[in-house]
C-alpha atoms as a PDB file:
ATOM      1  CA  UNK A   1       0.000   0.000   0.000  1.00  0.00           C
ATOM      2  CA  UNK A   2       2.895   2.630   0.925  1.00  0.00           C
ATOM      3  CA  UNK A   3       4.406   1.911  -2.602  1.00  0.00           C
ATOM      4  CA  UNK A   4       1.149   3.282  -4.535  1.00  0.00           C
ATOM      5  CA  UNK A   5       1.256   6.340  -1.874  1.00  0.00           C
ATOM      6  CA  UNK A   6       4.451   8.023  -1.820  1.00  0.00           C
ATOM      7  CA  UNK A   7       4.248   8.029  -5.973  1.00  0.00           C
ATOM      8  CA  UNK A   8       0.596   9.396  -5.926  1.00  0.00           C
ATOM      9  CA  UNK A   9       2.138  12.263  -3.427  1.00  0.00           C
ATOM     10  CA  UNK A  10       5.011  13.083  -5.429  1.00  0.00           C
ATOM     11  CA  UNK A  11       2.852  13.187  -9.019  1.00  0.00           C
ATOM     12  CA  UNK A  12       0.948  15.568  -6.951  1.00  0.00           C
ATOM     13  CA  UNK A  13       3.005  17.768  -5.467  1.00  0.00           C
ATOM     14  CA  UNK A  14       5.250  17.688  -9.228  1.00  0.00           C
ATOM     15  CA  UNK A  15       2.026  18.806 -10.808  1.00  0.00           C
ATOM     16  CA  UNK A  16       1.198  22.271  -8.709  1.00  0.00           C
ATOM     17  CA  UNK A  17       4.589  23.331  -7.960  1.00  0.00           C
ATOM     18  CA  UNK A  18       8.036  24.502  -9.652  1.00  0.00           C
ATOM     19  CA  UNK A  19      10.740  22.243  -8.736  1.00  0.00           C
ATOM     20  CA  UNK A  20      14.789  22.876  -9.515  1.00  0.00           C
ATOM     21  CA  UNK A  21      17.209  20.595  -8.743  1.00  0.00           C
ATOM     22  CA  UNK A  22      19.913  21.976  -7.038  1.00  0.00           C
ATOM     23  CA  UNK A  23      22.777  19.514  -5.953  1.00  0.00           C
ATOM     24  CA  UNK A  24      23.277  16.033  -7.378  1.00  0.00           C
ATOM     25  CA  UNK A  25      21.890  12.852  -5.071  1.00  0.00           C
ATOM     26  CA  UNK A  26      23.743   9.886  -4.645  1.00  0.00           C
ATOM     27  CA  UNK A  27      22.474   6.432  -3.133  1.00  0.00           C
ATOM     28  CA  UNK A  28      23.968   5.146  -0.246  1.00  0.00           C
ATOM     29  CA  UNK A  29      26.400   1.762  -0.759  1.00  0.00           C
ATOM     30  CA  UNK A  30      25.913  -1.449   0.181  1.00  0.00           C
ATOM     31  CA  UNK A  31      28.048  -3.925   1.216  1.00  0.00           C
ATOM     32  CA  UNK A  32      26.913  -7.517   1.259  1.00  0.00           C
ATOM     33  CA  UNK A  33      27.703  -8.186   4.566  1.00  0.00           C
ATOM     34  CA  UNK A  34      25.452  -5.548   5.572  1.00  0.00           C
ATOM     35  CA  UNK A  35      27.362  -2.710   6.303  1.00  0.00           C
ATOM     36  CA  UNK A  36      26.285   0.584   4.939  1.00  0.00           C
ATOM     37  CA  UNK A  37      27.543   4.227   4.241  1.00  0.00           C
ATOM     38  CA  UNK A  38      25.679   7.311   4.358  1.00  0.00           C
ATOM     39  CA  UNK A  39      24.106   8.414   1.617  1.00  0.00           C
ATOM     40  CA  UNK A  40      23.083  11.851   0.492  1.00  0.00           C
ATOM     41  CA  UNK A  41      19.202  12.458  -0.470  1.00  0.00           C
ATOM     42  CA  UNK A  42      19.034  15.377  -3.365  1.00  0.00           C
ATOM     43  CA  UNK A  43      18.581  18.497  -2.215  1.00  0.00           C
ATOM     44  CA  UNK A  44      15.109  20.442  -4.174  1.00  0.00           C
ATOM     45  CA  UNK A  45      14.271  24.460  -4.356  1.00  0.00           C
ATOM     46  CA  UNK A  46      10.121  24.135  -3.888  1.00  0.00           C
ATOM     47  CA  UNK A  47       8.326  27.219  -5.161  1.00  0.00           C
ATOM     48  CA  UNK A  48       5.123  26.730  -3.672  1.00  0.00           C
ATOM     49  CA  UNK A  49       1.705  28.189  -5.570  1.00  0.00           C
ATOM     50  CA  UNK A  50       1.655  31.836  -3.760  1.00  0.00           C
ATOM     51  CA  UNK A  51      -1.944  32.294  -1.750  1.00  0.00           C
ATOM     52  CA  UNK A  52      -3.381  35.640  -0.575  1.00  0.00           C
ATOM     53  CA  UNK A  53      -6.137  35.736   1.983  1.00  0.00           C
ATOM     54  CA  UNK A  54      -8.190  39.197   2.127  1.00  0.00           C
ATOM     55  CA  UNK A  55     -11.789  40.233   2.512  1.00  0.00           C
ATOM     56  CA  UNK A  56     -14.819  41.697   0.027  1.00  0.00           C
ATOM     57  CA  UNK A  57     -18.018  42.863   0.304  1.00  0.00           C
ATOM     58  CA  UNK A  58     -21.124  40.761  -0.907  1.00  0.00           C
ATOM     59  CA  UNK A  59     -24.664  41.149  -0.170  1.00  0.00           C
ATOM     60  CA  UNK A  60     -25.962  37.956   0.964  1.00  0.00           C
ATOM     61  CA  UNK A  61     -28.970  36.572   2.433  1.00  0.00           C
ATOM     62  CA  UNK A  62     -28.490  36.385   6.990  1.00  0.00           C
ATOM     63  CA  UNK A  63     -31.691  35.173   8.812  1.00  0.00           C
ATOM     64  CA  UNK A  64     -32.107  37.628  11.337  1.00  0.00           C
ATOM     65  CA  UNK A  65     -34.809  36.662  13.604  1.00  0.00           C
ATOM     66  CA  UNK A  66     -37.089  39.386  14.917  1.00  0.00           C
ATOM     67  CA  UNK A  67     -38.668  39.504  18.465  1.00  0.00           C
ATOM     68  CA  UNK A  68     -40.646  42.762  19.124  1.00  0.00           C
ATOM     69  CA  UNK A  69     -41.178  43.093  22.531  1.00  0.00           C
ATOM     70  CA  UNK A  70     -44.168  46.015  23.542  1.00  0.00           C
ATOM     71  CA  UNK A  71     -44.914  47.272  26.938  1.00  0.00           C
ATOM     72  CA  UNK A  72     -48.343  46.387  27.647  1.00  0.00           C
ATOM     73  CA  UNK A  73     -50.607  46.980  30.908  1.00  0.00           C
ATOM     74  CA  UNK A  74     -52.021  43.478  32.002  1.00  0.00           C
ATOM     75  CA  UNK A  75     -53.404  42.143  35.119  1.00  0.00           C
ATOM     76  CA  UNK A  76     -50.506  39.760  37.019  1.00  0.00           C
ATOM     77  CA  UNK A  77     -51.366  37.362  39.687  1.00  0.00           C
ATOM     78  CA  UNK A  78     -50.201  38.535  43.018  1.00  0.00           C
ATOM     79  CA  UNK A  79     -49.446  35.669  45.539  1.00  0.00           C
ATOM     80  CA  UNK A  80     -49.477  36.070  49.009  1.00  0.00           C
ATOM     81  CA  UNK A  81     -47.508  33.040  50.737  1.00  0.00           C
ATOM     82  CA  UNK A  82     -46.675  33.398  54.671  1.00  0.00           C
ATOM     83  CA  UNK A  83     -45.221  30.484  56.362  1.00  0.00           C
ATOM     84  CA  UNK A  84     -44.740  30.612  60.249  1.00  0.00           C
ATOM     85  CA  UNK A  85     -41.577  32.429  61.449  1.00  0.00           C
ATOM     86  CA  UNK A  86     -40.555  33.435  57.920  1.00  0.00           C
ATOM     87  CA  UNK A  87     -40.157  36.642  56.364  1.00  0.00           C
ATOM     88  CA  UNK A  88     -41.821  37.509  52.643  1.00  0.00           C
ATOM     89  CA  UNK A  89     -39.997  39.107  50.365  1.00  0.00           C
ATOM     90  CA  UNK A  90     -41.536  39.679  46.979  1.00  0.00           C
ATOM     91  CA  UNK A  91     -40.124  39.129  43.489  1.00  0.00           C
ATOM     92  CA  UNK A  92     -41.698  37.933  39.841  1.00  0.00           C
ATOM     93  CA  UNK A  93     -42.127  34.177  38.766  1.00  0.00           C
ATOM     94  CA  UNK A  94     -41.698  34.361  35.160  1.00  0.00           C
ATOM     95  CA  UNK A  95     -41.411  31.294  32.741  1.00  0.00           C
ATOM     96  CA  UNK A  96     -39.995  31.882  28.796  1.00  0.00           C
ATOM     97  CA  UNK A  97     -40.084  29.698  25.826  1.00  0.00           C
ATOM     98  CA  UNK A  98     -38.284  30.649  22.651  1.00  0.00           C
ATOM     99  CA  UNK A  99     -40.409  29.175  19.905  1.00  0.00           C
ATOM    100  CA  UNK A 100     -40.622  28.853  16.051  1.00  0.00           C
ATOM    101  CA  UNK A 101     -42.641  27.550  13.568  1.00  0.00           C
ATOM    102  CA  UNK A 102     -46.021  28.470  14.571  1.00  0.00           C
ATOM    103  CA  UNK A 103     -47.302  31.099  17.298  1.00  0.00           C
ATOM    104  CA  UNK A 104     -47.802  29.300  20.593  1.00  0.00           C
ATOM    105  CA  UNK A 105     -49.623  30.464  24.279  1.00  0.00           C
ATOM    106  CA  UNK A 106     -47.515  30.027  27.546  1.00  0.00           C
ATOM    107  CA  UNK A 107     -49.291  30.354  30.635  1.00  0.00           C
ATOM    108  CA  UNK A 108     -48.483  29.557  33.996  1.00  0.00           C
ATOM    109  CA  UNK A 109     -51.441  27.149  34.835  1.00  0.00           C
ATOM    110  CA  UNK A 110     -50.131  26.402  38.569  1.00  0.00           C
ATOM    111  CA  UNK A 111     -48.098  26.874  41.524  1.00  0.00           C
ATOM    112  CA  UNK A 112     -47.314  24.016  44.028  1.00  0.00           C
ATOM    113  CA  UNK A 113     -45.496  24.117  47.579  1.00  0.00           C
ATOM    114  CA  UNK A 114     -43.729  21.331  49.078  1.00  0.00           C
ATOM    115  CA  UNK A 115     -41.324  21.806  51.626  1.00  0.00           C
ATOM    116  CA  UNK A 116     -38.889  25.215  50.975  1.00  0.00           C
ATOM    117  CA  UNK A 117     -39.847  24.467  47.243  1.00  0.00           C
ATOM    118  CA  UNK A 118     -42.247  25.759  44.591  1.00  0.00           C
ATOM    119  CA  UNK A 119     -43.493  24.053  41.236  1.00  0.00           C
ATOM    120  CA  UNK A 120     -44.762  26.401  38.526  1.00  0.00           C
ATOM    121  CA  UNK A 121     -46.573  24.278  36.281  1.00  0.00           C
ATOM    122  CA  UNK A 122     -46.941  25.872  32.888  1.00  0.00           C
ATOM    123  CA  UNK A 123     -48.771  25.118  29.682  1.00  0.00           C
ATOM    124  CA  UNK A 124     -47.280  25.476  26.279  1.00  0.00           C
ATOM    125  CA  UNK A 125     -49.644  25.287  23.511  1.00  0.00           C
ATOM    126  CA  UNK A 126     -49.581  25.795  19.548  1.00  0.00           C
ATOM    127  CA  UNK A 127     -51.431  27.963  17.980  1.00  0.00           C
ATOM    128  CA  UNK A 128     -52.909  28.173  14.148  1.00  0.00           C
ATOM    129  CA  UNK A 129     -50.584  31.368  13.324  1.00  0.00           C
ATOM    130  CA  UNK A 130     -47.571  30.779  11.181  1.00  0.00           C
ATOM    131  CA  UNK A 131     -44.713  32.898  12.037  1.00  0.00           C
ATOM    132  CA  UNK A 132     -42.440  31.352   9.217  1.00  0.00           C
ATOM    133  CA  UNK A 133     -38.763  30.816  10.171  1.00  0.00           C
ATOM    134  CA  UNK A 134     -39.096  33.486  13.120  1.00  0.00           C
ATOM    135  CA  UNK A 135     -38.326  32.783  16.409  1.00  0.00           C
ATOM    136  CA  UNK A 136     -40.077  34.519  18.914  1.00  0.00           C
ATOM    137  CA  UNK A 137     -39.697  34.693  22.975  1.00  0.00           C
ATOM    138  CA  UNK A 138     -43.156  33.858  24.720  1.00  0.00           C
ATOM    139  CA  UNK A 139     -43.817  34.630  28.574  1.00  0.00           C
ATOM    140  CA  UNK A 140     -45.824  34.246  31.446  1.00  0.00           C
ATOM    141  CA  UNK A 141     -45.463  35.850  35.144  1.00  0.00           C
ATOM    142  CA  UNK A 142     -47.278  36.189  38.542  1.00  0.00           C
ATOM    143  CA  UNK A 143     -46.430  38.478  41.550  1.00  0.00           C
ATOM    144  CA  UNK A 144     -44.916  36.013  44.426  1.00  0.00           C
ATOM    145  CA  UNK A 145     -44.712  37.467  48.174  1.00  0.00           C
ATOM    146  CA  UNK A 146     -43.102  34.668  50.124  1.00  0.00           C
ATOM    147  CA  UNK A 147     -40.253  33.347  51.874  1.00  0.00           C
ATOM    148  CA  UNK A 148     -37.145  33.228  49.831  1.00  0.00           C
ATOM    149  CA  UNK A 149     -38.037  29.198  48.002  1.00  0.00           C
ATOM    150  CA  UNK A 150     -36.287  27.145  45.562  1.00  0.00           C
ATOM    151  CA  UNK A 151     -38.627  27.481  42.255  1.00  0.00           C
ATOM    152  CA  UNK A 152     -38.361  24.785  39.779  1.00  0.00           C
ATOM    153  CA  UNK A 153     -40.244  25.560  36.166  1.00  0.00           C
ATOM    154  CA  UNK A 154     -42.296  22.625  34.681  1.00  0.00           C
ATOM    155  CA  UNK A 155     -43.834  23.365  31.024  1.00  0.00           C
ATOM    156  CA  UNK A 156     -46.521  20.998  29.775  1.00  0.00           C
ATOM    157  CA  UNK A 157     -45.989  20.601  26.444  1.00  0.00           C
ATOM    158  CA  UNK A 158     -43.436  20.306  22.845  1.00  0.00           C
ATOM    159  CA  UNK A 159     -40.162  21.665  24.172  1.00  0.00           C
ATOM    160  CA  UNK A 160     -38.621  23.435  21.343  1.00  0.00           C
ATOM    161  CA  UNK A 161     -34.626  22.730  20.518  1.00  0.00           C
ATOM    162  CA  UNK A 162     -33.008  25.687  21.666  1.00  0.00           C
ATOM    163  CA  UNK A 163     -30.522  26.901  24.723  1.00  0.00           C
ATOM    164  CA  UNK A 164     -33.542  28.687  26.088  1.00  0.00           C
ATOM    165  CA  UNK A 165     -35.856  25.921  26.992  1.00  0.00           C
ATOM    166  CA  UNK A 166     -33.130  23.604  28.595  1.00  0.00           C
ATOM    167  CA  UNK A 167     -33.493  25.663  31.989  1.00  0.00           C
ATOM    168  CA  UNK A 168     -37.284  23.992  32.213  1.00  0.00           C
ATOM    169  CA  UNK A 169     -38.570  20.201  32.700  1.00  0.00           C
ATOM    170  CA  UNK A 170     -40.991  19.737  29.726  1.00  0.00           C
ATOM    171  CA  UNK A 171     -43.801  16.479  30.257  1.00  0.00           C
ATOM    172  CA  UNK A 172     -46.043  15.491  27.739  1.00  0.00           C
ATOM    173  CA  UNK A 173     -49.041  15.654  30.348  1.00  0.00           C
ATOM    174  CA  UNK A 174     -49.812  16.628  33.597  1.00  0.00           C
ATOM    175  CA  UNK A 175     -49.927  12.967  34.388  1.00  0.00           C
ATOM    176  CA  UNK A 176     -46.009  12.426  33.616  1.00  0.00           C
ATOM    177  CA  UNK A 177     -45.035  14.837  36.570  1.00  0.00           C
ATOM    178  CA  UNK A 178     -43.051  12.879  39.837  1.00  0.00           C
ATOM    179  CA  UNK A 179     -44.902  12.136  42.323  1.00  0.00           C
ATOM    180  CA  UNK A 180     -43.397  14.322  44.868  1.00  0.00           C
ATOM    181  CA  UNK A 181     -44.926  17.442  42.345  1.00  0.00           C
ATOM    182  CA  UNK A 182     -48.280  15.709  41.894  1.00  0.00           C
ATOM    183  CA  UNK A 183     -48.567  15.552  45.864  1.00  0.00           C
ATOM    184  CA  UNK A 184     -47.193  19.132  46.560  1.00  0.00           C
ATOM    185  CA  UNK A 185     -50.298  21.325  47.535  1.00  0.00           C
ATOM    186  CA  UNK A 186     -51.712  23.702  45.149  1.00  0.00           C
ATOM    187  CA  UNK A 187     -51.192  27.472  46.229  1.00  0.00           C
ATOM    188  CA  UNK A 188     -52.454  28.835  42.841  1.00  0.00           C
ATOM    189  CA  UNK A 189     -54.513  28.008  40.047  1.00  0.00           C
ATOM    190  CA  UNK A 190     -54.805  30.236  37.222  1.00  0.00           C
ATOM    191  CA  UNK A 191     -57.083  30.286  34.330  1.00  0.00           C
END
């Protein structure tokens, strides 16, 4: 196999490149009984093809997704949560999906508390609208004034493949939730 390489190499490298010979080669003697003296390989000048890297300008087609985000007045949730000999402190629940495809409704369906942790179990569902190859950041929220908990997001439906959605636990149905969530009590239920 090396016999049909080393001639394929050298055709190729003889074919794109300027070679002079510059000092004479000899091969190296041998003796029979195996003694040797060094030889001399020929010595080449290469000139290599000469390659310039640089820059231009070219319009081209870039998908640039666009997310328009509006300031809107709607009604949020407030939740009050007091648990003996612990002090509130009040801060926003929010769950995001980034989606594509097709216009979907996030809504945070639930809120659970077991222990020092809370469950917010959303629902993610697609709508008719086709928003081409957009992508487009959906969100939910609700007021929370409670003792300082752990919150762990579950979303109810497709997870889309993106960065953004790995922070959640996606279930097909609100049946495929662990038990320890589906025996946490319920502290809100929204529409």
């Amino acid at each position: 196999m090396r016999k049909l390489v080393i001639p394929f190499i050298a055709l190729a490298i003889a074919s794109s490149c300027d070679i002079k010979k510059e000092e004479k080669g000899e091969m190296p003697e041998v003796d029979v009984d195996v003694t040797t003296e060094a030889g001399e390989l020929p010595e080449y000048d290469v000139d290599w093809a000469e390659v310039d890297v640089s820059t231009t300008t070219k319009t081209v087609k870039v998908p640039k997704p666009i997310i328009v985000m509006e300031e809107e007045e709607v009604e949020v949730p407030v939740i009050d949560f007091n648990m003996p000999n612990e002090d509130n402190e009040e801060r926003t629940i929010m769950v995001e999906a980034e989606i594509s495809g097709n216009d979907h409704e996030l809504d945070i369906k639930e809120i659970r508390a077991s222990q020092n942790r809370l469950y917010v179990i959303s629902t993610l569902e697609k709508l008719d609208t086709d928003i081409g190859d957009k992508k487009m950041r959906i969100q939910d929220q609700v007021e929370l004034n409670a003792p300082d908990l752990d919150v762990k997001h579950i979303i109810v439906g497709e997870k889309a493949d993106n960065i953004l959605n790995n922070q959640y636990t996606y279930v097909d149905s609100m049946s495929d939730m662990k038990d320890e969530v589906k025996n946490a009590q319920v502290i809100y239920s929204g529409s």
